[in-house]
Each structure stands twice: as structure tokens, then as C-alpha cells.
C-alpha atoms as a PDB file:
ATOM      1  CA  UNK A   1     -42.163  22.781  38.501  1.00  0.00           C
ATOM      2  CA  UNK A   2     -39.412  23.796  41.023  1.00  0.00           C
ATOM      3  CA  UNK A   3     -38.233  27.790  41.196  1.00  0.00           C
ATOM      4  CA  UNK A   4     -34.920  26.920  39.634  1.00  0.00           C
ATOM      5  CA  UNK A   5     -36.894  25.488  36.599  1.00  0.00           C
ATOM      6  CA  UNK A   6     -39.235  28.648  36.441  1.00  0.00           C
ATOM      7  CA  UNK A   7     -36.403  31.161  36.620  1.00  0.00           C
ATOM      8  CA  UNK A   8     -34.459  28.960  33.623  1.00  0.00           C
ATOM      9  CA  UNK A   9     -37.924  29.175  31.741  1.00  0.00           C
ATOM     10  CA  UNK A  10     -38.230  32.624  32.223  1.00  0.00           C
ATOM     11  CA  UNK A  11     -34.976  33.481  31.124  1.00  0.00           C
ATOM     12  CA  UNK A  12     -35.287  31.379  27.873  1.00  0.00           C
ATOM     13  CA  UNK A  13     -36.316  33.221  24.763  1.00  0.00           C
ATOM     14  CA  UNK A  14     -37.362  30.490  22.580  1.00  0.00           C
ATOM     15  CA  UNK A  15     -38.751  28.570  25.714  1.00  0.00           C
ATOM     16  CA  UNK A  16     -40.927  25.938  23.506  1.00  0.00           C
ATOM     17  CA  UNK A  17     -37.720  24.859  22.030  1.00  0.00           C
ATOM     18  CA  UNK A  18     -36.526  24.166  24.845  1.00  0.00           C
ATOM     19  CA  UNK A  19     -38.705  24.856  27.962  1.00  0.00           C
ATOM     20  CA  UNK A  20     -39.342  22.726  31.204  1.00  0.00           C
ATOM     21  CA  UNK A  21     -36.148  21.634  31.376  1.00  0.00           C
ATOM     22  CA  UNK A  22     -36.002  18.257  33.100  1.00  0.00           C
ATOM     23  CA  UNK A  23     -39.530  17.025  31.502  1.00  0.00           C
ATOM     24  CA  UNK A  24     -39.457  14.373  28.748  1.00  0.00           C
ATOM     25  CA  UNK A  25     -41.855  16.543  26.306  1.00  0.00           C
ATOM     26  CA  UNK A  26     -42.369  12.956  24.065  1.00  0.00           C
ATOM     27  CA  UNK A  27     -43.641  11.168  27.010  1.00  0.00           C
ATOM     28  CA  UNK A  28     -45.733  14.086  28.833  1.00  0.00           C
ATOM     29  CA  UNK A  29     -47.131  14.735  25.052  1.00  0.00           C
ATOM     30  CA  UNK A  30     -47.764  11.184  24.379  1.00  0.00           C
ATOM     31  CA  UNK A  31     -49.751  10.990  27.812  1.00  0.00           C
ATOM     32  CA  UNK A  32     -51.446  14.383  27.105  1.00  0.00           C
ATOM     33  CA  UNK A  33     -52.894  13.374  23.743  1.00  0.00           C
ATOM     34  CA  UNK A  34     -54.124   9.849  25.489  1.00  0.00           C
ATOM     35  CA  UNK A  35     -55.857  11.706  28.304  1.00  0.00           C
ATOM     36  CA  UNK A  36     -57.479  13.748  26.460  1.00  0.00           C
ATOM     37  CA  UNK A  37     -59.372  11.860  24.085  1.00  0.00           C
ATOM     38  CA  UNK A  38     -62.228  12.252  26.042  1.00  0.00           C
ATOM     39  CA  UNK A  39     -63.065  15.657  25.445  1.00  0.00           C
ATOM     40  CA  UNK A  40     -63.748  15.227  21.623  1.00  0.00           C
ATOM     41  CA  UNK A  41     -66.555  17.465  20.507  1.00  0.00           C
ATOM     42  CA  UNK A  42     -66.973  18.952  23.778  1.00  0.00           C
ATOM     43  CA  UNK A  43     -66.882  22.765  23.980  1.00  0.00           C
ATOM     44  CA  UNK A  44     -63.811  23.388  25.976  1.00  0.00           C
ATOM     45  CA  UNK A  45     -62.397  25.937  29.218  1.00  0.00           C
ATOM     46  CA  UNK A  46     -60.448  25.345  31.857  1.00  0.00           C
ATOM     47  CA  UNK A  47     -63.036  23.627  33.949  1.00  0.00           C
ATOM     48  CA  UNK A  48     -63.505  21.383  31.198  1.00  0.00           C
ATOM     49  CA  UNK A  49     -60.119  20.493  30.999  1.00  0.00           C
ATOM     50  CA  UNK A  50     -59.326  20.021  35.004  1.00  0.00           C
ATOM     51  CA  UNK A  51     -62.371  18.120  35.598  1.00  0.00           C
ATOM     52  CA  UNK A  52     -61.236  15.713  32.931  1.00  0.00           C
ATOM     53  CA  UNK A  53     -57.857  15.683  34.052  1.00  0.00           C
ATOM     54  CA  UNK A  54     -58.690  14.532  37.450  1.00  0.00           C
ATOM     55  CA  UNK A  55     -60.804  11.888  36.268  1.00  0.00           C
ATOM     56  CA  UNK A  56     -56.967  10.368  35.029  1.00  0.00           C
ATOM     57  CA  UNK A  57     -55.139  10.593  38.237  1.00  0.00           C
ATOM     58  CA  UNK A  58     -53.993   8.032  40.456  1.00  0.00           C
ATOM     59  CA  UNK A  59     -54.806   7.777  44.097  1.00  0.00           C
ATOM     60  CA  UNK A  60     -50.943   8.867  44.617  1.00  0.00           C
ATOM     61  CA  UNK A  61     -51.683  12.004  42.315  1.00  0.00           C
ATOM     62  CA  UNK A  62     -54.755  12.874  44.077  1.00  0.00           C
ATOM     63  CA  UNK A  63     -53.731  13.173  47.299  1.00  0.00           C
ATOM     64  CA  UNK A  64     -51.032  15.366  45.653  1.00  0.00           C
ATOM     65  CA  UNK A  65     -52.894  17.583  44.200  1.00  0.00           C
ATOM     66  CA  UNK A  66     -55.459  17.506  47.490  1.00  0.00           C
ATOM     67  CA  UNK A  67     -52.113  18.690  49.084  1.00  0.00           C
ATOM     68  CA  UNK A  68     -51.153  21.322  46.463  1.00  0.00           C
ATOM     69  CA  UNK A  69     -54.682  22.506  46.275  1.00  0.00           C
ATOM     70  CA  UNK A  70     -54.844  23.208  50.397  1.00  0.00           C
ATOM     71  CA  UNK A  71     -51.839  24.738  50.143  1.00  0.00           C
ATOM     72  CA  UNK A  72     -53.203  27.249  47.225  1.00  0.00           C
ATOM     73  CA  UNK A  73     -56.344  27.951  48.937  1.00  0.00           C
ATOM     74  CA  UNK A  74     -54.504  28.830  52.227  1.00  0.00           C
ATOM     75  CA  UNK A  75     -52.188  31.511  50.286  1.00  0.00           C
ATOM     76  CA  UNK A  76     -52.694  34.415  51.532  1.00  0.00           C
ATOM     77  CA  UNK A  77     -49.955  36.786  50.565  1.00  0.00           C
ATOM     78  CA  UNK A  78     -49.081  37.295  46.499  1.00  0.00           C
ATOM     79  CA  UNK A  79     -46.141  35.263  46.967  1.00  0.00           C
ATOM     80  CA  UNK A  80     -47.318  32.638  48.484  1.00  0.00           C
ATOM     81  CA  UNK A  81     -49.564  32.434  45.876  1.00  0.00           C
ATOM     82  CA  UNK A  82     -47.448  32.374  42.845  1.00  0.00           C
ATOM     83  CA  UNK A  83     -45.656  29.192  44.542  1.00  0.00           C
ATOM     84  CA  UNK A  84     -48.906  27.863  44.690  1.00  0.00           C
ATOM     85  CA  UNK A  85     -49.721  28.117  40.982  1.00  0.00           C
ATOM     86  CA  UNK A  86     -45.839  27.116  39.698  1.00  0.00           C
ATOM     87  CA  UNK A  87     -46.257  24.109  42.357  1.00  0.00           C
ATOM     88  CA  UNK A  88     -49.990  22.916  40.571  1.00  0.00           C
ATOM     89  CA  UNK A  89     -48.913  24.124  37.180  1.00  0.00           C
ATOM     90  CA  UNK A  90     -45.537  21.433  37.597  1.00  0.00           C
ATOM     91  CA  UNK A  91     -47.773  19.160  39.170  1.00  0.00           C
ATOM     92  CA  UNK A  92     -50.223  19.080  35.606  1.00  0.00           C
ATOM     93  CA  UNK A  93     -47.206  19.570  33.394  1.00  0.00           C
ATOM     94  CA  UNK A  94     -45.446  16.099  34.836  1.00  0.00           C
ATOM     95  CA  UNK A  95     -48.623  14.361  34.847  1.00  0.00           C
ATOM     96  CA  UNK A  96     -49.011  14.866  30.799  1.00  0.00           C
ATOM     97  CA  UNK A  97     -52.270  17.580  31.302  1.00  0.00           C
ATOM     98  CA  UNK A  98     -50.153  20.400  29.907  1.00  0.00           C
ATOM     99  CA  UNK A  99     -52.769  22.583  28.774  1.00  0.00           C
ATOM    100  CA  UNK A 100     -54.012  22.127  32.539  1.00  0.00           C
ATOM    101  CA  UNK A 101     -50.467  23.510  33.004  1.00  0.00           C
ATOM    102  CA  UNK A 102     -51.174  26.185  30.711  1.00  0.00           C
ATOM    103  CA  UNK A 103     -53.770  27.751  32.732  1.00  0.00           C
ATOM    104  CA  UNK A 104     -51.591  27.706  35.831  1.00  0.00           C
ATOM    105  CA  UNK A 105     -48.721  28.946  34.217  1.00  0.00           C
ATOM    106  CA  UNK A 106     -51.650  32.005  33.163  1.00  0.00           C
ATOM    107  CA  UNK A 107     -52.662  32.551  36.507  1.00  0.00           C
ATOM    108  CA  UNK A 108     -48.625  33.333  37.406  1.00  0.00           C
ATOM    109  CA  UNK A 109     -48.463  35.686  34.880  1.00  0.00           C
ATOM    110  CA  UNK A 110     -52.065  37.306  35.149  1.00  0.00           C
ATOM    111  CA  UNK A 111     -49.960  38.627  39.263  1.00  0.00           C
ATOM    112  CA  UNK A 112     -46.456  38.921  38.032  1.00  0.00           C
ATOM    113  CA  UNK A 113     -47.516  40.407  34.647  1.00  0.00           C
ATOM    114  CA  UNK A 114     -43.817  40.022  33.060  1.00  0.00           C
ATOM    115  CA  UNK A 115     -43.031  39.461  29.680  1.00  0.00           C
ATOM    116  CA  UNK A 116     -41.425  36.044  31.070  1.00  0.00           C
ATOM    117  CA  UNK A 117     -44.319  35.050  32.947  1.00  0.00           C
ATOM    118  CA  UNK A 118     -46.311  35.173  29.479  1.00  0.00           C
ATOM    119  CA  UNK A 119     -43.486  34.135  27.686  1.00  0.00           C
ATOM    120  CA  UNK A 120     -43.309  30.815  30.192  1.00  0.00           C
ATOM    121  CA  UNK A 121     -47.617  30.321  29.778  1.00  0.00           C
ATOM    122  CA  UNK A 122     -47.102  30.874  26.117  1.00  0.00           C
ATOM    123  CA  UNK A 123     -44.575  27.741  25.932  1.00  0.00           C
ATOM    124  CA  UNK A 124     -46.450  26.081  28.008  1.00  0.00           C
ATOM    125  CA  UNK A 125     -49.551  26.422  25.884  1.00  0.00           C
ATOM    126  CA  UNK A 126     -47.610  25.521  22.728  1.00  0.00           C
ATOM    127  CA  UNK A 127     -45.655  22.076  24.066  1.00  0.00           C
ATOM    128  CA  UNK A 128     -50.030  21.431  24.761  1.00  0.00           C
ATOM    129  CA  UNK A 129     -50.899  22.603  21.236  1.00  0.00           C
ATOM    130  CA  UNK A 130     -48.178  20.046  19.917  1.00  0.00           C
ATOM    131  CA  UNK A 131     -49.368  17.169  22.322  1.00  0.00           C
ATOM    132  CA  UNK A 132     -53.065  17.906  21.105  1.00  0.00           C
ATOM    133  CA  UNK A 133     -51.998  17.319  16.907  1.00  0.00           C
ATOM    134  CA  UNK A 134     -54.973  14.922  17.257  1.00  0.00           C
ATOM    135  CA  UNK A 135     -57.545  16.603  19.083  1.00  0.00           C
ATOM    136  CA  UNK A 136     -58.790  19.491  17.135  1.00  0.00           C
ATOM    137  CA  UNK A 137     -60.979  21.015  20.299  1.00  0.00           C
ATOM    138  CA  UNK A 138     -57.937  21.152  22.390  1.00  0.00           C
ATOM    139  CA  UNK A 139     -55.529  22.198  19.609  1.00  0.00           C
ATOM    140  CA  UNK A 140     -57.522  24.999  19.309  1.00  0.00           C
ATOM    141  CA  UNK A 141     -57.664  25.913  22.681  1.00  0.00           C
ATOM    142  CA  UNK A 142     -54.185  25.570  23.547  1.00  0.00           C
ATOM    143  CA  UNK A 143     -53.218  27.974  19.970  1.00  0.00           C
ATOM    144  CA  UNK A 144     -55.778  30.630  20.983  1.00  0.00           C
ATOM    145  CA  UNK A 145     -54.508  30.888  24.457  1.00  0.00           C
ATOM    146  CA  UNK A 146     -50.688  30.812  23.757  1.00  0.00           C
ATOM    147  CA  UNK A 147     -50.988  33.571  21.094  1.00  0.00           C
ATOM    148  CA  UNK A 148     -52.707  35.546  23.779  1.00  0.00           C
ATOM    149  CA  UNK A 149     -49.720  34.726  25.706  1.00  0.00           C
ATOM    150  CA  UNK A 150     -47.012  35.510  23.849  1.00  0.00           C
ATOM    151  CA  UNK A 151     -49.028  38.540  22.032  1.00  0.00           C
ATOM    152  CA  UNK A 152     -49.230  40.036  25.878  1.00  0.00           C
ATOM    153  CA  UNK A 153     -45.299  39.191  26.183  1.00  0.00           C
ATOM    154  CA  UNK A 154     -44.387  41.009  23.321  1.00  0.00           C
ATOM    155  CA  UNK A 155     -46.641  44.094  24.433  1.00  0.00           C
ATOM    156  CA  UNK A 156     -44.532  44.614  27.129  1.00  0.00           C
ATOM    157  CA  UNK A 157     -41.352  43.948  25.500  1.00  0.00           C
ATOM    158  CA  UNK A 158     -41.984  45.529  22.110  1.00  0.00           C
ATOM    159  CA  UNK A 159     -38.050  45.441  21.372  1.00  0.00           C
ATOM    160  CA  UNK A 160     -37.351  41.900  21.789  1.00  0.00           C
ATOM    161  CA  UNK A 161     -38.090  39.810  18.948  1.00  0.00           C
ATOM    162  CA  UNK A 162     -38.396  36.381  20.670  1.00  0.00           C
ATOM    163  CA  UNK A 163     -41.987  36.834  21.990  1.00  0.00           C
ATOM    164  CA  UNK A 164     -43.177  37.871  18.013  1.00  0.00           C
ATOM    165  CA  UNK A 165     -40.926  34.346  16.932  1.00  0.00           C
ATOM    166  CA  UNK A 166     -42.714  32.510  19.277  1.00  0.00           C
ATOM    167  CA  UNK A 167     -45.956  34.129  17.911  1.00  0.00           C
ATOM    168  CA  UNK A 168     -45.479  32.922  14.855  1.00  0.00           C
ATOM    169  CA  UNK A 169     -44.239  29.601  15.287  1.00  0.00           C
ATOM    170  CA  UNK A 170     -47.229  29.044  17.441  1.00  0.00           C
ATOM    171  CA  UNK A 171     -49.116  29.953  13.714  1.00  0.00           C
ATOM    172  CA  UNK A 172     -46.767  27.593  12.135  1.00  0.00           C
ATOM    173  CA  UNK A 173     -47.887  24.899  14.170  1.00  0.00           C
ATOM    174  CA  UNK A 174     -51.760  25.572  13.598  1.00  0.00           C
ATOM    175  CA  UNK A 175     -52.157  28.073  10.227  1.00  0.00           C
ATOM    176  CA  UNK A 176     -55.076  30.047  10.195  1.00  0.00           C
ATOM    177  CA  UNK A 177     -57.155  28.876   7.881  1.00  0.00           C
ATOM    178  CA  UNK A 178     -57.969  32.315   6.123  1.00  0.00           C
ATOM    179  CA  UNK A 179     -53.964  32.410   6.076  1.00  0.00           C
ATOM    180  CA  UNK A 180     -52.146  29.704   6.388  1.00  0.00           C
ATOM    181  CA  UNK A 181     -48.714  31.393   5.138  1.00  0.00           C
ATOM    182  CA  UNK A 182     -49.246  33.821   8.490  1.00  0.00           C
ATOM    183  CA  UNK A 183     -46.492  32.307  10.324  1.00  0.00           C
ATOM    184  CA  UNK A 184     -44.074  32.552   7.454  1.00  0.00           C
ATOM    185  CA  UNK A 185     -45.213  35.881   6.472  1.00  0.00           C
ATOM    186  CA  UNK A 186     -44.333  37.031  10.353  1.00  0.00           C
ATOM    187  CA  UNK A 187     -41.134  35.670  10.449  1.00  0.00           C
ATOM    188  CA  UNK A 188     -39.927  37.585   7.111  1.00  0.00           C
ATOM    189  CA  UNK A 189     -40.685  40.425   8.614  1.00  0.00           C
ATOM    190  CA  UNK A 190     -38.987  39.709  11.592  1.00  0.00           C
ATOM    191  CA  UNK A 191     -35.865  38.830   9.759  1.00  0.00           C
ATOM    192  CA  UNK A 192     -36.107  42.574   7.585  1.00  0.00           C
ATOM    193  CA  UNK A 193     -36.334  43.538  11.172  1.00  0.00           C
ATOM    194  CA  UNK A 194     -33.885  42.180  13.194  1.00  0.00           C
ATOM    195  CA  UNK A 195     -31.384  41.111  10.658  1.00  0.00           C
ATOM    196  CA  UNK A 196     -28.650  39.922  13.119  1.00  0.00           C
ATOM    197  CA  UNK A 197     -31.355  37.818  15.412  1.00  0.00           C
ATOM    198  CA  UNK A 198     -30.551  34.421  15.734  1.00  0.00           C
ATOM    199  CA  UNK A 199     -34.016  32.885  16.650  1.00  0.00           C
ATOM    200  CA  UNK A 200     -35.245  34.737  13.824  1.00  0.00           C
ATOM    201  CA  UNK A 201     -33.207  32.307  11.839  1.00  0.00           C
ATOM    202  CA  UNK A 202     -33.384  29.446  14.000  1.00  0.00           C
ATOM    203  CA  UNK A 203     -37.699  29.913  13.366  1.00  0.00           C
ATOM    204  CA  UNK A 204     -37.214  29.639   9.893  1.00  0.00           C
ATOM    205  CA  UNK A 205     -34.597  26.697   9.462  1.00  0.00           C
ATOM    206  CA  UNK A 206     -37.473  24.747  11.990  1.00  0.00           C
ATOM    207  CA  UNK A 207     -40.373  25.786   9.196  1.00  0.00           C
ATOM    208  CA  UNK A 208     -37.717  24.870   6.370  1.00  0.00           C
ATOM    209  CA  UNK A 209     -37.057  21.499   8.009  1.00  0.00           C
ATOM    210  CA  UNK A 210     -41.085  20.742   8.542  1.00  0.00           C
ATOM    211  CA  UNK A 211     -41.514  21.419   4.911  1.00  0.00           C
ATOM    212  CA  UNK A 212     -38.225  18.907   4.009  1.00  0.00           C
ATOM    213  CA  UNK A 213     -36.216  22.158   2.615  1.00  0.00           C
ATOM    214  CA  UNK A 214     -33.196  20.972   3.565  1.00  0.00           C
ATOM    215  CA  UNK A 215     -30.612  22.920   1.855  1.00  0.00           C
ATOM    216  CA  UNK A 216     -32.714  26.050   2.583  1.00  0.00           C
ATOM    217  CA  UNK A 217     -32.839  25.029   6.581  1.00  0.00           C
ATOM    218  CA  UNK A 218     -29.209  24.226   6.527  1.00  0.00           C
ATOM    219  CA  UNK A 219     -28.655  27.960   5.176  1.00  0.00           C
ATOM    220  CA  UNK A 220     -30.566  29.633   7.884  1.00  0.00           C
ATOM    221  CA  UNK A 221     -29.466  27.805  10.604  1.00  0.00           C
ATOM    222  CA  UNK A 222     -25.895  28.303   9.532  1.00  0.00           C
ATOM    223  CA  UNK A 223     -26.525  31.867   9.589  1.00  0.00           C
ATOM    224  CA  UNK A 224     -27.880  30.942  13.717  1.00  0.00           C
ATOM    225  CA  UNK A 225     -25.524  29.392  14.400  1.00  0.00           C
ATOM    226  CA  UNK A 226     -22.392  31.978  13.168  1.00  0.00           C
ATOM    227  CA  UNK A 227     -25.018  34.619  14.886  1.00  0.00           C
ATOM    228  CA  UNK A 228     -24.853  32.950  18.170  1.00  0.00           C
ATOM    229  CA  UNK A 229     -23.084  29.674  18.392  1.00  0.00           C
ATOM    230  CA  UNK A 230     -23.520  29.151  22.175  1.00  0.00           C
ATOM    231  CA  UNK A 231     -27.469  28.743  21.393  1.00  0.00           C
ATOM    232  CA  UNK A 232     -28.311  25.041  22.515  1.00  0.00           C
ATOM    233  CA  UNK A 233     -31.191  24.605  19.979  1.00  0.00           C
ATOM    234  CA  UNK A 234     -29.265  25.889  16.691  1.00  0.00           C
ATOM    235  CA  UNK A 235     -26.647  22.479  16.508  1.00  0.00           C
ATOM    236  CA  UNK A 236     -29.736  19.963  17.477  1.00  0.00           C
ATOM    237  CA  UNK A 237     -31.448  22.148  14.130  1.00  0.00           C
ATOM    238  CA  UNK A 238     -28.259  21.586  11.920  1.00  0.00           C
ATOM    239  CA  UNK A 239     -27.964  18.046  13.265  1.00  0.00           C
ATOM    240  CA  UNK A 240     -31.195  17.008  11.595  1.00  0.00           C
ATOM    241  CA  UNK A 241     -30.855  19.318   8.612  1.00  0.00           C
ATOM    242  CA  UNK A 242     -28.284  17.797   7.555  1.00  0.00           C
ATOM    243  CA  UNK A 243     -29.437  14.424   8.203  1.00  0.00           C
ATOM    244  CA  UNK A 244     -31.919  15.418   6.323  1.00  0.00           C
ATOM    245  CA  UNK A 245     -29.771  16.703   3.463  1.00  0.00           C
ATOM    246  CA  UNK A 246     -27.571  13.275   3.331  1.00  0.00           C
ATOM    247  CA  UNK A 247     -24.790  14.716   4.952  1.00  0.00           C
ATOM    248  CA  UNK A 248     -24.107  12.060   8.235  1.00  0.00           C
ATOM    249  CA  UNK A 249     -20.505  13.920   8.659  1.00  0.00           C
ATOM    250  CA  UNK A 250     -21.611  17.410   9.339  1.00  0.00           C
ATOM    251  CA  UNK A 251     -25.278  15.991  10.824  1.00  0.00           C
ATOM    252  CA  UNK A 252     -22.708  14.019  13.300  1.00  0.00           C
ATOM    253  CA  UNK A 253     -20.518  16.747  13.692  1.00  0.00           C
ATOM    254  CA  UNK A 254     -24.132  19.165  15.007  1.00  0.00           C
ATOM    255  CA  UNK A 255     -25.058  16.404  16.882  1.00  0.00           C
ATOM    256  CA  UNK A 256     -22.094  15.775  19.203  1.00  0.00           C
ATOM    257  CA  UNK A 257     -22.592  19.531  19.720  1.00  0.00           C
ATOM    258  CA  UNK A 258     -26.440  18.927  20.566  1.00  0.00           C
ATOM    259  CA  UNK A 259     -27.609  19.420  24.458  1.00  0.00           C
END
């Protein structure tokens, strides 16, 4: 991942919606969930997860990440080290190992410490938690560490109620199983909260729209979208709530809009 592409993740609330722009999430999650097949059953950790991930490389991607590696053990200064762990955590995210990705993105924002450091490990965590729908040991992993993520994000930005969105949808996409109405439970709260926050909204019209509530998405995102209509996520939402409804005027309408 280049700077320009950290600096437009960092600056992006909502990142998972939207993160890593440039990346074709369907492909890199596709290739993510073949990869890692292999680590069924197996207890899981980082070294788990690299060794496996090298085992899928290419002699091209080797010697790229023999390069990238070098150049990460030679890093001396702080800064030459944080280029070192955006350049290996790009490296993992294009090759499909996005949880690999993850715990690059991690070691960025272990040095910076920023809530959009956290907030850009956190998405990077969840687009792995959504590649991993059918591998249980690595959905797990990538849930537990993206909530610890985006829980350290919204520590130290207590005000901003992106990082506790993100939080939740992160539950929406694996519910505890003690409480698996956690995510939904968050997000009311949020929106007593912050009753003029548009991701707020736009987190709720996604969970309406997983659950096929069409009418009720369309109503929240509406409310997005009149909130903040120069959001890029809130038209692609409408789009396919109102696809979803039956209405292919207003769902074409959203989707011309849709970037």
C-alpha cells in the first residue's frame, strides 16, 4: 500500500466500507479464503498465519517480499520503519493474505499510536474477517483483533462516533454468541447519541439490508444520505435498498450516483 493510499485510509471514517482504495476486495477476499484453507483446526497467531502465507507465494512474490523484508530489517529510524510495515502490509493485502495485512497494519499503529492508525488495522482486520466467512479459526482471529483495533481508536478519540460504528459492525459481522443482538444494541445507542451522525445511519441501513428490511434500510439511509449527501457509501446503500425494495427507478437513480 502506497502513502497516498494510507493517508486516504486514515482519513476515512467508515474505512471497511470503503478502505484500500484501489484493491478489488471480491478478488483479494476470494484469494484470502482459498489460501487459507489450510489452517483449519489449527490454533492460530501471526506466525501461524505468515508461515502459511508464504507457503502460497510465487517465486515473483518471494523475492518481493525477500526485498521488502531487507528493507524492514535495515530500518533504523521510526520512519523508516513505518514505510517498512505500510510497504509489507500492501504487499499481504494485494496478495489476498489480509489478515497477514492486519498484523502489519498493527505494527504501524502499535509506533504511530493514532486513532487512524487503529482505525486503518481495524478495517483491515474486518475486510479479513469478511474474506474468512468460511474459516471459523481465522474469522475469529481477524474479529478479536479488529475490535481491539477499533476499541483502541475510539479510546483516543472518545468524541467521534465512527471508531464505536465500526465496533459494532465488526459484531454485526460475527455476533457474540452470548449476544448476538450486540451490534444492534451498540448502534441504537449510538444513534440516541449522535442523532445527526450519518454513519450511524448508514450502519444500520447495512444491518437492515443483511436482514432483507428493505423499507426499514431505505428509511435510514435516506436519513444518511439528507445528513451528508457527499458520503460515497450512502447512494451505493440506497442503490441496493431499493433494488431490494422493487423500486429499479430510484435503485437506478442511487446507482448512477454510486462511486
Amino acid at each position: 500500500m502506497n502513502k497516498l493510499q494510507w493517508i486516504v485510509a486514515g482519513g476515512a471514517a467508515l474505512l471497511f466500507l470503503i478502505l484500500w482504495s484501489g484493491f478489488d476486495i471480491k478478488n483479494k477476499a476470494q484469494k484470502a479464503t482459498d489460501r487459507s484453507r489450510s489452517i483449519q483446526g489449527e490454533a492460530t497467531d501471526f506466525s501461524t498465519l505468515i508461515a502459511d502465507a508464504k507457503e502460497h507465494l510465487t517465486g515473483t512474490q518471494s523475492q518481493q517480499l525477500a526485498s521488502l523484508v531487507l528493507a524492514s530489517n535495515k530500518a533504523q529510524q521510526e520512519s523508516e520503519k513505518l514505510e517498512a510495515y505500510k510497504a509489507l502490509s500492501g504487499f499481504w493485502y494485494r496478495s489476498g493474505n489480509i489478515a497477514v495485512a492486519g498484523g502489519y497494519a498493527d505494527s504501524v499503529a502499535l509506533i504511530e499510536n493514532t486513532p487512524d492508525a487503529w482505525s486503518v488495522a481495524g478495517g483491515t482486520y474486518y475486510n479479513g474477517l469478511v474474506a474468512a466467512k468460511d474459516v471459523p479459526v481465522l474469522k475469529s482471529y481477524c474479529a478479536s483483533k479488529a475490535i481491539k483495533a477499533f476499541e483502541s481508536a475510539a479510546s483516543l478519540a472518545p468524541d467521534k462516533a465512527e471508531h464505536r460504528v465500526n465496533l459494532a459492525l465488526v459484531y454485526a459481522e460475527n455476533p457474540p454468541a452470548d449476544n448476538p443482538m450486540q451490534a444492534v444494541l451498540m448502534l441504537r445507542d449510538l444513534e440516541a447519541k449522535y442523532p445527526q451522525e450519518p454513519s450511524v445511519f448508514n450502519a444500520l441501513g447495512r444491518l437492515a439490508i443483511k436482514t432483507n428490511q428493505w423499507d426499514r434500510a431505505i428509511q435510514r439511509l435516506e436519513k444518511a444520505y439528507s445528513l451528508d449527501p457527499n458520503n460515497p457509501n450512502t447512494p451505493c446503500l440506497l442503490a441496493k435498498a431499493y433494488e431490494g425494495a422493487g423500486n429499479a427507478d430510484k435503485a437506478g437513480e442511487f446507482a448512477k450516483k454510486c462511486k
